[in-house]
Protein backbone atom coordinates (compact mmCIF):
# COMPACT_ATOMS: atom_id res chain seq x y z
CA UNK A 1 0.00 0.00 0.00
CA UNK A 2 1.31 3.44 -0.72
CA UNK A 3 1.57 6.47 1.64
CA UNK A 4 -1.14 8.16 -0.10
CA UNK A 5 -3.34 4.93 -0.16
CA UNK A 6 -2.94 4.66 3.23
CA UNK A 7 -3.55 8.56 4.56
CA UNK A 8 -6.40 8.15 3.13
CA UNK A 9 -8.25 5.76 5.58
CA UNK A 10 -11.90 8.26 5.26
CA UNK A 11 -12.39 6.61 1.94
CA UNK A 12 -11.30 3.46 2.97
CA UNK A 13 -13.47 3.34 6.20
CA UNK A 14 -16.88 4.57 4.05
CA UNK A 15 -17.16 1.00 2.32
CA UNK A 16 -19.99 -0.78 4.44
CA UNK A 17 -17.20 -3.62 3.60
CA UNK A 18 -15.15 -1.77 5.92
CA UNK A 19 -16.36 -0.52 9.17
CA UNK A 20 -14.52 2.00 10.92
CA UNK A 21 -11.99 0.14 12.84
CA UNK A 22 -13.67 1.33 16.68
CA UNK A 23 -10.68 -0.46 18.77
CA UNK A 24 -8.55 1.41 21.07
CA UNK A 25 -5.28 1.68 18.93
CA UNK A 26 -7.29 2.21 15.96
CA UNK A 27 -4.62 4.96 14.97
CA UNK A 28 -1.34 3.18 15.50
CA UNK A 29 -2.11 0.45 13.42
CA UNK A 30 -1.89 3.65 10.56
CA UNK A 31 2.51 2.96 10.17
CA UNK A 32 3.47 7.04 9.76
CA UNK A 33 1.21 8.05 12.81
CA UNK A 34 3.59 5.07 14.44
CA UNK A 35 6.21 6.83 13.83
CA UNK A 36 4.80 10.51 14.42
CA UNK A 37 3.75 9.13 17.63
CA UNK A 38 6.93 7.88 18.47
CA UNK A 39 8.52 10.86 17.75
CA UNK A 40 6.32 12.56 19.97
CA UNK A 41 7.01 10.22 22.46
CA UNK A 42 11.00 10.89 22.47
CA UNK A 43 10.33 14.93 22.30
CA UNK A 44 7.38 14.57 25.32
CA UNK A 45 9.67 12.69 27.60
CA UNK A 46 12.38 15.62 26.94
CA UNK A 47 10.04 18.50 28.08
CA UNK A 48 9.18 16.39 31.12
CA UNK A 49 12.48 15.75 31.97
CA UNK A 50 13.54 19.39 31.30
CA UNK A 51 10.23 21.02 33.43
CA UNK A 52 11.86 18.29 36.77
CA UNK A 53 15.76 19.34 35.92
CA UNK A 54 15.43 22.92 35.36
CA UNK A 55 12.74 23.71 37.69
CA UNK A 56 14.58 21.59 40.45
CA UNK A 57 18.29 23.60 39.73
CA UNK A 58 16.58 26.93 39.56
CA UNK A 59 14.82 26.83 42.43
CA UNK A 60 17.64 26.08 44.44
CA UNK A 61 20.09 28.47 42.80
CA UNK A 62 17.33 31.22 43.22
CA UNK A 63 14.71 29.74 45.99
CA UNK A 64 11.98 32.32 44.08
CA UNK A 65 8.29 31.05 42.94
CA UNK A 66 9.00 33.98 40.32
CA UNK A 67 11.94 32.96 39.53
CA UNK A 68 10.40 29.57 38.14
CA UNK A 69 7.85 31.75 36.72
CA UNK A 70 9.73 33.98 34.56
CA UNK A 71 11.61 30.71 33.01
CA UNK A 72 7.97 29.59 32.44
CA UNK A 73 7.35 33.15 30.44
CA UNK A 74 10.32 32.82 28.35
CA UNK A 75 9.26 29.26 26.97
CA UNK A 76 5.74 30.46 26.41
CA UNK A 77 5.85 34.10 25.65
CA UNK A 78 7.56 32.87 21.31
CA UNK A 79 4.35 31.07 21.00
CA UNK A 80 2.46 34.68 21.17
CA UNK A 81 4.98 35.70 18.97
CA UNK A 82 5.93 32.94 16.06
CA UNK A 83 2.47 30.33 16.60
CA UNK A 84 0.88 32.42 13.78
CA UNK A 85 4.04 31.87 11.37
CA UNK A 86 4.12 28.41 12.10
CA UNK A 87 0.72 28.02 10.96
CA UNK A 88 1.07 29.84 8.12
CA UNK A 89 4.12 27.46 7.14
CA UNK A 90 2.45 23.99 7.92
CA UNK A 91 -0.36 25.32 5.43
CA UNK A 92 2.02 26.77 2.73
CA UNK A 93 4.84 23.77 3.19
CA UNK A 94 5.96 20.34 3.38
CA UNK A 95 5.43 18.88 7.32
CA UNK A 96 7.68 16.77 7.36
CA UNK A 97 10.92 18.51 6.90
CA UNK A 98 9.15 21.40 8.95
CA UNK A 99 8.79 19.08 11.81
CA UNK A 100 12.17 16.99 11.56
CA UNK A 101 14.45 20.61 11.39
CA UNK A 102 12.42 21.60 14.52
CA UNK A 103 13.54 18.77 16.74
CA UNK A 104 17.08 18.34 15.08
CA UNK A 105 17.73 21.98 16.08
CA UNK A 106 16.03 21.37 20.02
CA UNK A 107 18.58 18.72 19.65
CA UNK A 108 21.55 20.70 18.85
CA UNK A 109 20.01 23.54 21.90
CA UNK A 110 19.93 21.32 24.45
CA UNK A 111 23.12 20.26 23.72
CA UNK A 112 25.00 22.88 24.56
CA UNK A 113 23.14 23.96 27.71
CA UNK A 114 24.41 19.98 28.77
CA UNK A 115 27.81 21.72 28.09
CA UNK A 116 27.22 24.48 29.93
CA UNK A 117 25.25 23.01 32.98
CA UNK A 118 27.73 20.18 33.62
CA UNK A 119 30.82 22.61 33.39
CA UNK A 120 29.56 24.58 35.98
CA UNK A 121 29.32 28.05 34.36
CA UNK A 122 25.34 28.23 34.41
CA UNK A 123 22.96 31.16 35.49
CA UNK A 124 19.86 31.98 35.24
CA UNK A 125 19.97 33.67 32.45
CA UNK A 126 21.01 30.14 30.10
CA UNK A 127 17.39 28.74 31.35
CA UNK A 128 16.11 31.71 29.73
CA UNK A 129 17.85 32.13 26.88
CA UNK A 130 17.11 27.95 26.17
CA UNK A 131 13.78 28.25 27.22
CA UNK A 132 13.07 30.64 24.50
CA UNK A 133 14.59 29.05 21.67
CA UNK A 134 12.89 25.98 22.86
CA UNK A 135 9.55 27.70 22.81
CA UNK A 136 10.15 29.75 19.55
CA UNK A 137 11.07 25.87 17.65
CA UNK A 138 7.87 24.69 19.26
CA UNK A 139 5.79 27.57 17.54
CA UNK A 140 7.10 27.31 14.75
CA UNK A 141 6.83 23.62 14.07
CA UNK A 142 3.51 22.55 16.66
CA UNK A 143 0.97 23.55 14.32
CA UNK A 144 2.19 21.68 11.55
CA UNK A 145 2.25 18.62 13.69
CA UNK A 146 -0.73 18.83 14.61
CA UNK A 147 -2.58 19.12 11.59
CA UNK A 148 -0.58 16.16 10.14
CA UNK A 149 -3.01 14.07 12.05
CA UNK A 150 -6.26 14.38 10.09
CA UNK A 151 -4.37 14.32 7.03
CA UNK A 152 -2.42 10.74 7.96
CA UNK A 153 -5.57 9.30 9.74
CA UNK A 154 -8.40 10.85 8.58
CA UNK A 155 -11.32 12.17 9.90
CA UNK A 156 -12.87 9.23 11.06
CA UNK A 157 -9.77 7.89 13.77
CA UNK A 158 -9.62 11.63 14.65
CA UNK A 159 -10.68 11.45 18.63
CA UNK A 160 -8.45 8.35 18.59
CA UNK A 161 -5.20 9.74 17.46
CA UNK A 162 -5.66 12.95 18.90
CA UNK A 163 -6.15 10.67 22.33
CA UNK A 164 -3.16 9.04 21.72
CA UNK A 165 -1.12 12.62 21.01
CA UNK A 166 -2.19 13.84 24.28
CA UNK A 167 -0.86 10.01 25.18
CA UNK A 168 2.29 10.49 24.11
CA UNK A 169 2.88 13.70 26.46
CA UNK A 170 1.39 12.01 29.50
CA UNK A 171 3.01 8.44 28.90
CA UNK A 172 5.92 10.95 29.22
CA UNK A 173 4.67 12.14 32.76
CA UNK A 174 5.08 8.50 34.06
CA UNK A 175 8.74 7.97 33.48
CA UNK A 176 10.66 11.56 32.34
CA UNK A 177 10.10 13.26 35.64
CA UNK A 178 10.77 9.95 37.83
CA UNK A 179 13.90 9.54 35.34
CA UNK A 180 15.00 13.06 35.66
CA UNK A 181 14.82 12.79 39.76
CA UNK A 182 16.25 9.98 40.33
CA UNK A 183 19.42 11.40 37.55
CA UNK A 184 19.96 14.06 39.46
CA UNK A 185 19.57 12.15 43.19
CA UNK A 186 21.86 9.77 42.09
CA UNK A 187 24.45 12.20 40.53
CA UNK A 188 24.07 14.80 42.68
CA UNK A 189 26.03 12.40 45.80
CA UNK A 190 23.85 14.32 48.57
CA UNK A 191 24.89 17.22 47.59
CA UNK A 192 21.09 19.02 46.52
CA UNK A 193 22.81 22.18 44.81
CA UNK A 194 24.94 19.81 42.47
CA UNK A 195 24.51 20.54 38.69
CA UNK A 196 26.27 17.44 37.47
CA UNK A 197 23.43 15.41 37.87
CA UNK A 198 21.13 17.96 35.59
CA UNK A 199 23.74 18.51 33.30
CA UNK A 200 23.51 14.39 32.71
CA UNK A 201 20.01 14.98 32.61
CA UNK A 202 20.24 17.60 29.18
CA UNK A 203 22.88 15.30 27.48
CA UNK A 204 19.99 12.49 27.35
CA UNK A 205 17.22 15.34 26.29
CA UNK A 206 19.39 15.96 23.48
CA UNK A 207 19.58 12.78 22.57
CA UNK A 208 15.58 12.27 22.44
CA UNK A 209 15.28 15.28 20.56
CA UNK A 210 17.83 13.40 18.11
CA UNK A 211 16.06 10.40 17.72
CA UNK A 212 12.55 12.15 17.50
CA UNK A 213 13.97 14.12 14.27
CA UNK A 214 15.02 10.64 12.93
CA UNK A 215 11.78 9.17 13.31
CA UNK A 216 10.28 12.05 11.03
CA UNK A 217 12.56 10.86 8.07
CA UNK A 218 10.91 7.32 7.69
CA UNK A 219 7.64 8.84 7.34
CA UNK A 220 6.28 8.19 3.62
CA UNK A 221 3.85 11.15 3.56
CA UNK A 222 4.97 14.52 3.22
CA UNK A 223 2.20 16.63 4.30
CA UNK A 224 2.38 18.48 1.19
CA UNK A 225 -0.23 21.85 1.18
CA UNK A 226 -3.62 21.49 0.52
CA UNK A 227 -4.63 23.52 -2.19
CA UNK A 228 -2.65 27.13 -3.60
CA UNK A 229 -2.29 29.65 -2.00
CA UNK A 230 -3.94 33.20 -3.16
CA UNK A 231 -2.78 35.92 -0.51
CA UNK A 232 0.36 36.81 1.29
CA UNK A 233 1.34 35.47 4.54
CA UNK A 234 0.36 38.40 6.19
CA UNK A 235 -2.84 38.07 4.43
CA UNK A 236 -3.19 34.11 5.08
CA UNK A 237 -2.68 34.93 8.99
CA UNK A 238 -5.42 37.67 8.72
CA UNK A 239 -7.63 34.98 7.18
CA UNK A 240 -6.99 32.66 10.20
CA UNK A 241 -8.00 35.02 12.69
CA UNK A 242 -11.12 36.03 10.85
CA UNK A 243 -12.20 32.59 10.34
CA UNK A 244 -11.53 32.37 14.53
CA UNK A 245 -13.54 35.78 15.09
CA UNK A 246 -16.79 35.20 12.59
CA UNK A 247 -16.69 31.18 13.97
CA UNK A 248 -19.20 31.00 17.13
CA UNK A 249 -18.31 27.41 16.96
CA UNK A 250 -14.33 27.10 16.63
CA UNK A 251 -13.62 30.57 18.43
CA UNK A 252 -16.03 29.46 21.64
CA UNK A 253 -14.15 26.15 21.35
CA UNK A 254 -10.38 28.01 21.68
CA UNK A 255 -11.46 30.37 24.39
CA UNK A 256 -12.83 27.58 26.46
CA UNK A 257 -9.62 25.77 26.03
CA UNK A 258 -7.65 28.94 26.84
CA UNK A 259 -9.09 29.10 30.38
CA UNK A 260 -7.79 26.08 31.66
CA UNK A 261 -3.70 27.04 30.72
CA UNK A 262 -4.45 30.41 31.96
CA UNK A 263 -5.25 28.88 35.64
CA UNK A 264 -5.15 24.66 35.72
CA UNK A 265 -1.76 24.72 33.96
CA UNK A 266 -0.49 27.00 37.36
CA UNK A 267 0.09 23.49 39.11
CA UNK A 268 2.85 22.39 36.67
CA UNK A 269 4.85 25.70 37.56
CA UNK A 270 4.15 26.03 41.35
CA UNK A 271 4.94 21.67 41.95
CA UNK A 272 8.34 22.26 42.69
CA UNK A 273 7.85 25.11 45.58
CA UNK A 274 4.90 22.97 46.81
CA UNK A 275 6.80 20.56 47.12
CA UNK A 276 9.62 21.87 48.73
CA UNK A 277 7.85 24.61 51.33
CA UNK A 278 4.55 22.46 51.79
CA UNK A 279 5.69 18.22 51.44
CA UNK A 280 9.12 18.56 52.51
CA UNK A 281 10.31 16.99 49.38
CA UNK A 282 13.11 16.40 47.32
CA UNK A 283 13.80 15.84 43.11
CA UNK A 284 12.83 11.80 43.81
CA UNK A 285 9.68 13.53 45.48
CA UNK A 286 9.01 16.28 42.68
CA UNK A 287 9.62 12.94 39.95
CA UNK A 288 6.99 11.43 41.90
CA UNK A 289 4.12 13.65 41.84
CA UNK A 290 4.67 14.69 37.87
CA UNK A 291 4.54 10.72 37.56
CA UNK A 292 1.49 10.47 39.75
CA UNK A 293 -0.05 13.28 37.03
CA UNK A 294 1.02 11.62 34.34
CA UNK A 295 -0.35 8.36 35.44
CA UNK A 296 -3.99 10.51 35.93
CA UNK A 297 -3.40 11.66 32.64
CA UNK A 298 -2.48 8.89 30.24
CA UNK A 299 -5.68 7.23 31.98
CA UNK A 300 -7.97 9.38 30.48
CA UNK A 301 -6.09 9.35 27.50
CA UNK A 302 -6.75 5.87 27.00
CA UNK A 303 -10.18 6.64 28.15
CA UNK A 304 -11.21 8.77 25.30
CA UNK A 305 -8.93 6.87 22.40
CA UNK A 306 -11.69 4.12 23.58
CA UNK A 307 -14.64 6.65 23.84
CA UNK A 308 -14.20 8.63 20.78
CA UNK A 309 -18.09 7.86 20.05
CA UNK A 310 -19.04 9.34 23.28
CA UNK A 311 -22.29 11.50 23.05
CA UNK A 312 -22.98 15.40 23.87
CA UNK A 313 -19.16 16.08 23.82
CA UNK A 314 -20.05 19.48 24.50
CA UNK A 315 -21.20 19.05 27.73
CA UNK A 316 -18.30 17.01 28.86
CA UNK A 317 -16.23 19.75 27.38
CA UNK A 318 -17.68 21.97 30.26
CA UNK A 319 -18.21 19.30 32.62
CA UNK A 320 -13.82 18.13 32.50
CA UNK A 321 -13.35 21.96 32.48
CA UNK A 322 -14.94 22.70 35.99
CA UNK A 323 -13.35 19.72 37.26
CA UNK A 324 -10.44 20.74 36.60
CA UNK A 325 -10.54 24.13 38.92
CA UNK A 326 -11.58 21.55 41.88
CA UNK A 327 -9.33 19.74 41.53
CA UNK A 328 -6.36 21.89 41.57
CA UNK A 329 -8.21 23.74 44.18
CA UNK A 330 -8.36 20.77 45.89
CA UNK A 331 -4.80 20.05 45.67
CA UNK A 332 -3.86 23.25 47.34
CA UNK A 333 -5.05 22.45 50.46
CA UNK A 334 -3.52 18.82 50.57
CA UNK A 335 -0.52 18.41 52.99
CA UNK A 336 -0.09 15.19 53.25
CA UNK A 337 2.16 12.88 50.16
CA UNK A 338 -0.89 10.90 49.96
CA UNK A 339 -3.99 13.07 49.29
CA UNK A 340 -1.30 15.59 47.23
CA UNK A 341 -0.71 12.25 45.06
CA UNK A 342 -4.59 11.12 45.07
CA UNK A 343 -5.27 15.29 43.49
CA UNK A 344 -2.87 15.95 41.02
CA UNK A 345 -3.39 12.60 39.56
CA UNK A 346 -7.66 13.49 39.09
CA UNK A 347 -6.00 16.94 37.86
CA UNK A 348 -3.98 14.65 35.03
CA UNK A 349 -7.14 12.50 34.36
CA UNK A 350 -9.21 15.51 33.54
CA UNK A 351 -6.81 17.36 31.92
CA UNK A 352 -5.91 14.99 29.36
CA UNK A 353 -9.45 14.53 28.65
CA UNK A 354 -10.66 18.12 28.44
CA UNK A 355 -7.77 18.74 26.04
CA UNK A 356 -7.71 15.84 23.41
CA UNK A 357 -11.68 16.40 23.08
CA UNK A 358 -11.20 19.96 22.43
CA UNK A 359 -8.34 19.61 20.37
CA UNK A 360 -10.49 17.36 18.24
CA UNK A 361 -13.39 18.67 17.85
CA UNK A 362 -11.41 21.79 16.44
CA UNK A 363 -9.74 20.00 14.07
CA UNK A 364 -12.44 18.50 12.91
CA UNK A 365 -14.79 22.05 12.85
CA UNK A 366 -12.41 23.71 10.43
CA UNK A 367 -11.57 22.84 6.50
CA UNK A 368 -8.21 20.97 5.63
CA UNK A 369 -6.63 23.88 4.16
CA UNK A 370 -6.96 26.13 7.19
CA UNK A 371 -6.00 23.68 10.34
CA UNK A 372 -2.19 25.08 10.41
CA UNK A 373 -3.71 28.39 10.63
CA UNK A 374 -6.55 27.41 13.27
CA UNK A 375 -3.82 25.33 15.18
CA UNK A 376 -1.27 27.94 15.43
CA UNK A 377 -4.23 30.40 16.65
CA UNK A 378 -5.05 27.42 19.38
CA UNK A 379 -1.48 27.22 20.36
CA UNK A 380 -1.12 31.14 20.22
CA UNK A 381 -3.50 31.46 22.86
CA UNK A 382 -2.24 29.07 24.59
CA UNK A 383 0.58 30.98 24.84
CA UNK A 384 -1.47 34.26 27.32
CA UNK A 385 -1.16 31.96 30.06
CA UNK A 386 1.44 34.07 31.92
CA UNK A 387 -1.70 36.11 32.10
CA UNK A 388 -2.80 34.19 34.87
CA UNK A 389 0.31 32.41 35.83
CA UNK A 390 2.35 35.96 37.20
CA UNK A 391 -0.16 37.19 39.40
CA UNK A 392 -0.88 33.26 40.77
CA UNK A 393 2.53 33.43 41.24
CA UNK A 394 2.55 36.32 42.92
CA UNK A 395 -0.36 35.29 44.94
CA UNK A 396 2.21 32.64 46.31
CA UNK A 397 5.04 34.48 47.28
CA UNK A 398 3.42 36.48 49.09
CA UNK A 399 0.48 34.41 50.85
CA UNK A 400 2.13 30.79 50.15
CA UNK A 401 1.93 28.54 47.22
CA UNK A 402 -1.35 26.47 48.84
CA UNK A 403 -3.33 30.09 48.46
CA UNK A 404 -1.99 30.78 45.07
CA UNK A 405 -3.30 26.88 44.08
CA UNK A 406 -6.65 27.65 45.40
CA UNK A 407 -7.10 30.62 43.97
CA UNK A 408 -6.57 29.30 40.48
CA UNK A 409 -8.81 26.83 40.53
CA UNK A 410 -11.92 28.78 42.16
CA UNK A 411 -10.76 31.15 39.27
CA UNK A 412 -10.93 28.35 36.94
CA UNK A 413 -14.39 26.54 37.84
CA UNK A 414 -15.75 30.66 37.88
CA UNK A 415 -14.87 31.18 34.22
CA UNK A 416 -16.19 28.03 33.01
CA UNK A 417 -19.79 28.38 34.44
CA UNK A 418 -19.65 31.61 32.84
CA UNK A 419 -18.72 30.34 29.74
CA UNK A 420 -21.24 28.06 29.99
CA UNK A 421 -24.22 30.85 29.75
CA UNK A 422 -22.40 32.72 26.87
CA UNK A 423 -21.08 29.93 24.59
CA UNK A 424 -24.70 27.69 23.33
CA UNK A 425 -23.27 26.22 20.28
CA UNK A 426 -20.28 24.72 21.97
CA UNK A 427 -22.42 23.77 24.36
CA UNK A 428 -24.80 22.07 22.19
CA UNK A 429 -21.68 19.94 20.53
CA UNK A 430 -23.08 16.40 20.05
CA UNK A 431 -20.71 13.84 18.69
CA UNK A 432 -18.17 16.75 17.19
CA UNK A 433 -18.35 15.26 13.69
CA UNK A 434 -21.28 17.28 12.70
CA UNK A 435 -20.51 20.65 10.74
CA UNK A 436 -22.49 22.71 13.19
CA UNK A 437 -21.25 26.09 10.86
C-alpha cells in the first residue's frame, strides 16, 4: 500500500465492507502516525524531563516562585509571537521537513546547555535564553504537527489519534520526571545544589530530541499543502483570525480551552515550591508527583482513544473543564504525600481529557486547508497563560503557594460556568463530527 493509499483511511473506512476500525489503537495500526507518535514520544519525555531538571536547579540556585515563573514566560511568551508563522508554514509547506528541522535543532540547543550546565558556568539567564529558543522551535513547528493528524488518519480515527497525542505527552509524565529525579539524586552524591546530575540529565534530552527528528525521516507522507495559495502570509494569517472571530463554533471552542492554561496549567509551575515549602520533598519527590499526574493523565487518555463515540461532547467539554478548577483547588489544600498524590493525579485524568476532546473537535470544525492556521491560533492562545500564571505566582510568594493553588482553581471553575451561559453552540456539541457552521 502506498503512503497516499494509506492517509487516506476516510475513503477506505466509508465501504460498508469496511467498518470504521472502533478499537482502542485504531490509529497506531496507521505505520506514519507510528512513527509521528513515536517521535512525539522521544520529544514529550524531553520537556518532562527538562520542566523536573530545570525547575529543580533553579529553584535552588534562586529559591523564588517567580523565579520559576519567569523561566515559564520565556518558553511560552515565542508562542504569542511565532504560533501564527508556524501556521502559516504547515499550510504553505511540506510537514515533514518542517517538523524533523524543529527537533534536530532542540537537539543541537539542548546540547550545549548539557555543556554548559555540567561545566559549571550556568545562570539563570542560560534557562532563559534555552527556554526561549525551545519555545520559539515549538511555535514554529507545533501547528504543523498537529494538523498532520487528520491528514495521515483521517477524519474518522480523529478522537483516537488525537487521544493518543495527548498520550504520548502524558506516557511521558510517568517515566521523564521519575527519570530526571532519580538522575539528578543519584548524581548529585547528597549534595542538593549539584549541577552534574542535571547537566547528565540535558545530554539524554538531546539525545531524544535526536532520535525524535530521525523518526520524522521514515515517514512516507509529506504533508504536502492542501490547495494554492492566493494571498500573502500576512494576508493568510489575517484569514486565520477572521475565520476564529466570525466562527461561534471554533472561536467558543479556543477560548474555552484557553481558560484552563491560563489557571489549571499554574500546578505544573508552582509543583516544585509545593513541594519543597509544603511536602518537605526532594527531586525523587518532585519525579513522583509529575509521575502520579502523568499516570492521571495517560488514563484518560486511554479513556477517550476508547470513547471517541461518546455523546454530547459538548457538555463534557464543560463538565472536565470545571473539574479541573476543583481539583487543583483541591490540591492546594492537601498536605499530606498521599492526598497531594490522590489530586494531582484526578487533575492529570481531567486534563488529558478536556484537552484531546477539544483539540479534536477543532480539528475537525475547520476545513483541511486552514487547520495550520486554526492550530497555530489554538497554540497562540495558549501561549497568554502568563496572564494568569504571574499574578498566581505572585499570589504565592506572598500568601504561600497552597493560596496561590486555590485561587486558580476557584478562578478556573468561575470562568467556566460563565462560559457556559455565553457559549450555546459549543455547548450544544453532540458527537463533534457534525458541521455545526
Amino acid at each position: 500500500m502506498n503512503a497516499q493509499a494509506e492517509a487516506q483511511p476516510l475513503e477506505r473506512l466509508a465501504d460498508p465492507a469496511n467498518p470504521i476500525d472502533r478499537s482502542m489503537f485504531a490509529s497506531l495500526k496507521v505505520a506514519d502516525y507510528r512513527y509521528l507518535w513515536i517521535g512525539m514520544v522521544g520529544s514529550a519525555f524531553a520537556m518532562n524531563m527538562q520542566l523536573v531538571a530545570q525547575g529543580w536547579l533553579v529553584y535552588e540556585m534562586t529559591v523564588s516562585t517567580m523565579n520559576l515563573a519567569w523561566v515559564t514566560l520565556s518558553f511560552m511568551i515565542p508562542q504569542i509571537a511565532f504560533s501564527l508563522l508556524g501556521g502559516v508554514l504547515a499550510d504553505r509547506l511540506k510537514k515533514k521537513p518542517v517538523i524533523m528541522w524543529a527537533q534536530l535543532l532542540n537537539a543541537v540547543a539542548t546540547l550545549v546547555m548539557a555543556f554548559i550546565i555540567i561545566t559549571g558556568n550556568v545562570t539563570f539567564w542560560d534557562f532563559i535564553w534555552v527556554s526561549a529558543f525551545n519555545g520559539t522551535v515549538l511555535a514554529l513547528s507545533m501547528p504543523a504537527r498537529t494538523a498532520f493528524i487528520p491528514e495521515i488518519v483521517g477524519e474518522a480515527l480523529m478522537f483516537n489519534a488525537m487521544a493518543f497525542n495527548t498520550a504520548s505527552w502524558n506516557l511521558s509524565r510517568i517515566l521523564g520526571p521519575a527519570l530526571a529525579g532519580l538522575m539528578i539524586a543519584v548524581f548529585a552524591d547528597g549534595n542538593t545544589s549539584s549541577e552534574f546530575g542535571v547537566g547528565l540529565v540535558y545530554f539524554v534530552l538531546s539525545g531524544l530530541y535526536f532520535i525524535s527528528s530521525f523518526t520524522v525521516l521514515l515517514m512516507r507522507h509529506d504533508g504536502l499543502p492542501i490547495g494554492t495559495p492566493t494571498s500573502s502570509h500576512l494576508a493568510a494569517v489575517g484569514e486565520g483570525l477572521s475565520y476564529v472571530i466570525h466562527s461561534p463554533i471554533v472561536g467558543g471552542l479556543i477560548l474555552l480551552s484557553i481558560m484552563p492554561f491560563l489557571f489549571g496549567l499554574t500546578i505544573n509551575t508552582l509543583l516544585p515550591a509545593f513541594n519543597t515549602d509544603i511536602l518537605n520533598g526532594g527531586p525523587t519527590d518532585l519525579g513522583f508527583l509529575m509521575t502520579a499526574m502523568g499516570i492521571g493523565a495517560i488514563g484518560g487518555s486511554l479513556a477517550l482513544a476508547k470513547l471517541g463515540q461518546l455523546r454530547h461532547k459538548g457538555f463534557w467539554l464543560f463538565a472536565t473543564c470545571a473539574l479541573w478548577g476543583v481539583t487543583v483547588a483541591w490540591f492546594g489544600i492537601t498536605e499530606t504525600v498521599l492526598w497531594a498524590t490522590l489530586s494531582v493525579g484526578m487533575v492529570g485524568f481531567i486534563s488529558a481529557i478536556n484537552m484531546s476532546m477539544n483539540r479534536s473537535i477543532v480539528q475537525l470544525q475547520v476545513s483541511p486547508e486552514m487547520r495550520g492556521r486554526i492550530m497555530s491560533i489554538d497554540m497562540m492562545s495558549h501561549g497568554l497563560m502568563p496572564l494568569g500564571l504571574l499574578p498566581i505566582s505572585w499570589i504565592a510568594e506572598r500568601y504561600g503557594v497552597q493560596s496561590g493553588l486555590v485561587v486558580s482553581g476557584i478562578i478556573l471553575l468561575g470562568i467556566t460556568l460563565l462560559l457556559w451561559l455565553l457559549l450555546p453552540k459549543v455547548r450544544r456539541i453532540d458527537d463533534g463530527f457534525e458541521k455545526l457552521e
